[in-house]
Protein backbone atom coordinates (compact mmCIF):
# COMPACT_ATOMS: atom_id res chain seq x y z
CA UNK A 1 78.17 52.28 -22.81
CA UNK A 2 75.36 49.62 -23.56
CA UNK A 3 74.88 45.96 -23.72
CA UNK A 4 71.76 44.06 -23.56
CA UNK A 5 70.98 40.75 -21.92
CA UNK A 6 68.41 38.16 -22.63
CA UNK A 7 65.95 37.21 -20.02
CA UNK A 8 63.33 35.10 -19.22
CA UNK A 9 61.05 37.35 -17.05
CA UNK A 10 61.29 40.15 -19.60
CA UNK A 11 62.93 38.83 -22.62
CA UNK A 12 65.79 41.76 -23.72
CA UNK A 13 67.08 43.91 -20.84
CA UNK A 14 68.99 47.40 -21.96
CA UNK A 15 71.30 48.12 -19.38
CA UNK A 16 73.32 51.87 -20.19
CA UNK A 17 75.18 54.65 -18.87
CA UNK A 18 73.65 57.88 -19.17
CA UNK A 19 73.87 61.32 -20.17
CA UNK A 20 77.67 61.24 -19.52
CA UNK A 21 77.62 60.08 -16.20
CA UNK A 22 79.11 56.40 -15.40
CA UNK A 23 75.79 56.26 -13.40
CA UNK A 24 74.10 52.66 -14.89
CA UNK A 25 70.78 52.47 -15.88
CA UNK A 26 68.03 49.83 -17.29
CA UNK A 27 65.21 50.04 -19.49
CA UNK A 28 63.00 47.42 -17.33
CA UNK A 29 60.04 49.43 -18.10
CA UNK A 30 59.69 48.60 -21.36
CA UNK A 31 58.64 52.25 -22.19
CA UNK A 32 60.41 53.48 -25.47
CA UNK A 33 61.75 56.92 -25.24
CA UNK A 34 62.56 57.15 -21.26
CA UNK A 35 65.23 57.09 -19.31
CA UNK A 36 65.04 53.64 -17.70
CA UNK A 37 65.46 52.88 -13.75
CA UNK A 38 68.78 53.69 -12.25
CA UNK A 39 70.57 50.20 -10.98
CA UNK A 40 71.86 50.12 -6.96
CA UNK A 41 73.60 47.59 -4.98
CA UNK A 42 72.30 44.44 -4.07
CA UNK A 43 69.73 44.19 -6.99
CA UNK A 44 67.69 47.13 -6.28
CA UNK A 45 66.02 49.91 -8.09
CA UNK A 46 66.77 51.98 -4.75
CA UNK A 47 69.44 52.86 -2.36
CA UNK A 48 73.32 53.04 -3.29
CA UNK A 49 73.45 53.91 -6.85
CA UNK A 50 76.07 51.93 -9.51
CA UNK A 51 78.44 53.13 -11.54
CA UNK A 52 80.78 51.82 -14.07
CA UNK A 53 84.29 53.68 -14.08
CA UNK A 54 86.07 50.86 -16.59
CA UNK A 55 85.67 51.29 -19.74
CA UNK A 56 85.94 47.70 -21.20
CA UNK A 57 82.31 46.71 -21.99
CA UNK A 58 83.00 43.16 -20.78
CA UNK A 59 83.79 44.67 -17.01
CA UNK A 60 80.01 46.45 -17.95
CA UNK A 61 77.99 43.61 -18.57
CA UNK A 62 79.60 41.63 -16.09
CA UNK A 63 78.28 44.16 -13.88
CA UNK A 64 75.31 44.35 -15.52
CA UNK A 65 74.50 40.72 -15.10
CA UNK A 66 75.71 40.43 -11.51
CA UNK A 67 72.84 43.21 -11.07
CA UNK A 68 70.23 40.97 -12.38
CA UNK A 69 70.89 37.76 -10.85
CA UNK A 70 71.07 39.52 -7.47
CA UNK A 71 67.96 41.57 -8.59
CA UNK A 72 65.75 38.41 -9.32
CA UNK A 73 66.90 36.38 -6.05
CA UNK A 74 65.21 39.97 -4.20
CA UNK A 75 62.24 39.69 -5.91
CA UNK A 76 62.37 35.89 -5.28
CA UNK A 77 62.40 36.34 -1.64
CA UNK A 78 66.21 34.84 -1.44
């Protein structure tokens, strides 16, 4: 699954499952060709990874953007 989301910080964010995992994924590098950063709970890039079991891609990129809004109020300091 994939869906991308707008932003201000980095303009288009890929978010995406990969390799046939439901693991969850996002290409915040900006590096073409690699695998992105793996998302986790809370907004991080480490810790408890996320998955995405459903396979309705609105239930993904609501995940997806509850993983960015938490992720910015971390690097925020909130």
């Amino acid at each position: 699954m994939r869906t991308t989301i707008n932003t201000r910080e980095f303009g288009e964010l890929t978010f995406f499952t990969g390799n046939g995992t439901n693991y969850v994924f996002v290409d915040i590098n900006g590096q073409p060709g690699t695998l992105g950063k793996q998302i986790c709970d809370g907004g991080g890039l480490m810790g408890s990874t996320i998955s995405c079991r459903s396979t309705r891609p609105s239930d993904f990129e609501k995940l997806c953007k509850k993983w960015w809004r938490n992720y910015l109020r971390d690097q925020r300091g909130g």
